[in-house]
Protein backbone atom coordinates (compact mmCIF):
# COMPACT_ATOMS: atom_id res chain seq x y z
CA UNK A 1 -82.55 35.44 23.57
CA UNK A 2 -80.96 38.64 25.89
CA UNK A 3 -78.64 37.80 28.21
CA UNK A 4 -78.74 39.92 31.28
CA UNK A 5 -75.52 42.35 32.37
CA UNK A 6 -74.55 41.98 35.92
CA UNK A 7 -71.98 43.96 37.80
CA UNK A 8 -68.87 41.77 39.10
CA UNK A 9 -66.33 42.33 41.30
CA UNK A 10 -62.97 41.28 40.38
CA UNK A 11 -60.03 40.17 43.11
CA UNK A 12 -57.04 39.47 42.40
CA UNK A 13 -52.97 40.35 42.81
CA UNK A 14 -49.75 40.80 40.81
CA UNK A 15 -46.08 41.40 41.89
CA UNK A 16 -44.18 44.48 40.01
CA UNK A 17 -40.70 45.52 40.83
CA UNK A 18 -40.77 42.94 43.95
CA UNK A 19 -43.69 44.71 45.58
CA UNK A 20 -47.11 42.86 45.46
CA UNK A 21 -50.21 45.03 44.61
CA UNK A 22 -54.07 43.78 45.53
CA UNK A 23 -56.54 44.79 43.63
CA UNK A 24 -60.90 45.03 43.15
CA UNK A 25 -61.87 46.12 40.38
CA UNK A 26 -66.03 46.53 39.64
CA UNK A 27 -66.81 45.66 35.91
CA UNK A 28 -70.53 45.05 34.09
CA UNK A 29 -70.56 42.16 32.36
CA UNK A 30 -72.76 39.11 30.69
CA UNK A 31 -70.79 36.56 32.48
CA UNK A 32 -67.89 35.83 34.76
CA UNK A 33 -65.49 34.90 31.98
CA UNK A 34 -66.12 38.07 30.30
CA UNK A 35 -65.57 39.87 33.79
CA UNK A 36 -62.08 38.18 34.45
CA UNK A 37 -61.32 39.12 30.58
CA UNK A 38 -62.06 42.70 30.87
CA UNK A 39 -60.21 43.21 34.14
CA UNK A 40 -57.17 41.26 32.67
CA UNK A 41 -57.03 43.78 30.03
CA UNK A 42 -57.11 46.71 32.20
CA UNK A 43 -54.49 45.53 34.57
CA UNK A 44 -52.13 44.19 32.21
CA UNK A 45 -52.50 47.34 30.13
CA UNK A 46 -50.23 49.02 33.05
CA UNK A 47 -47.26 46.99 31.04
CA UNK A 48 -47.75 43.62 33.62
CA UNK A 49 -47.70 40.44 32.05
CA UNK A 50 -51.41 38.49 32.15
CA UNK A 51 -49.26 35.66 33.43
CA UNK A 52 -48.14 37.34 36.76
CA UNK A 53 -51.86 38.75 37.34
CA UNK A 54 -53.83 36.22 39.86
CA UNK A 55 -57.43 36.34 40.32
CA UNK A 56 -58.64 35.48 43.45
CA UNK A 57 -62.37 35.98 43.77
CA UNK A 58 -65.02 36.48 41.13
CA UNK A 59 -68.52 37.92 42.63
CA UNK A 60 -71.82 39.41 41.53
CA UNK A 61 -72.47 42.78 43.17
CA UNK A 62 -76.30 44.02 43.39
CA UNK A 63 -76.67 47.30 42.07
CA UNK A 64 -77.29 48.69 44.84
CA UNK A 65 -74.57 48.13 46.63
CA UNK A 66 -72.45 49.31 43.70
CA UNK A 67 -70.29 52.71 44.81
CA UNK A 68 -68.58 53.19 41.43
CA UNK A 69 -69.88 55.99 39.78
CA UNK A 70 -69.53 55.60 36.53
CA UNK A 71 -71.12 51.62 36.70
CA UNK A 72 -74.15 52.82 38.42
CA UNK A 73 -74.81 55.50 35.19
CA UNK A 74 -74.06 52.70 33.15
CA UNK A 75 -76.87 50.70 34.76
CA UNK A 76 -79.43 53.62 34.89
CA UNK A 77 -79.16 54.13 30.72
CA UNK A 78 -80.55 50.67 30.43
């Protein structure tokens, strides 16, 4: 059983230094949970706590709508 990769894009916001940031980030992933995951690790890697990180929208993008570079040669070496 394959599961198939999608592309998600990931909304959310943190507050660093008293300053909130927004953010979108475009990840491929076999689910939304994995999604969220990924992009948690990303953004908290910039030394912000995972607690202070809200997500505010998970949704699937189709590929081609997709302007991230580096996602859409992802997609194409399937």
């Amino acid at each position: 059983m394959t599961q198939e990769i999608k592309i998600y894009r990931v909304s959310g916001n943190y507050i660093k230094v008293h300053r909130k940031y927004e953010f979108n980030k475009l990840v491929r992933s076999v689910s939304e949970k994995n999604a969220v995951d990924k992009v948690l690790d990303v953004v908290s890697s910039q030394r912000i706590k995972r607690r202070k990180i809200k997500v505010t929208s998970v949704e699937i993008v189709p590929e081609d709508e997709c302007d991230d570079v580096y996602i859409n040669a992802l997609a194409e070496l399937q």
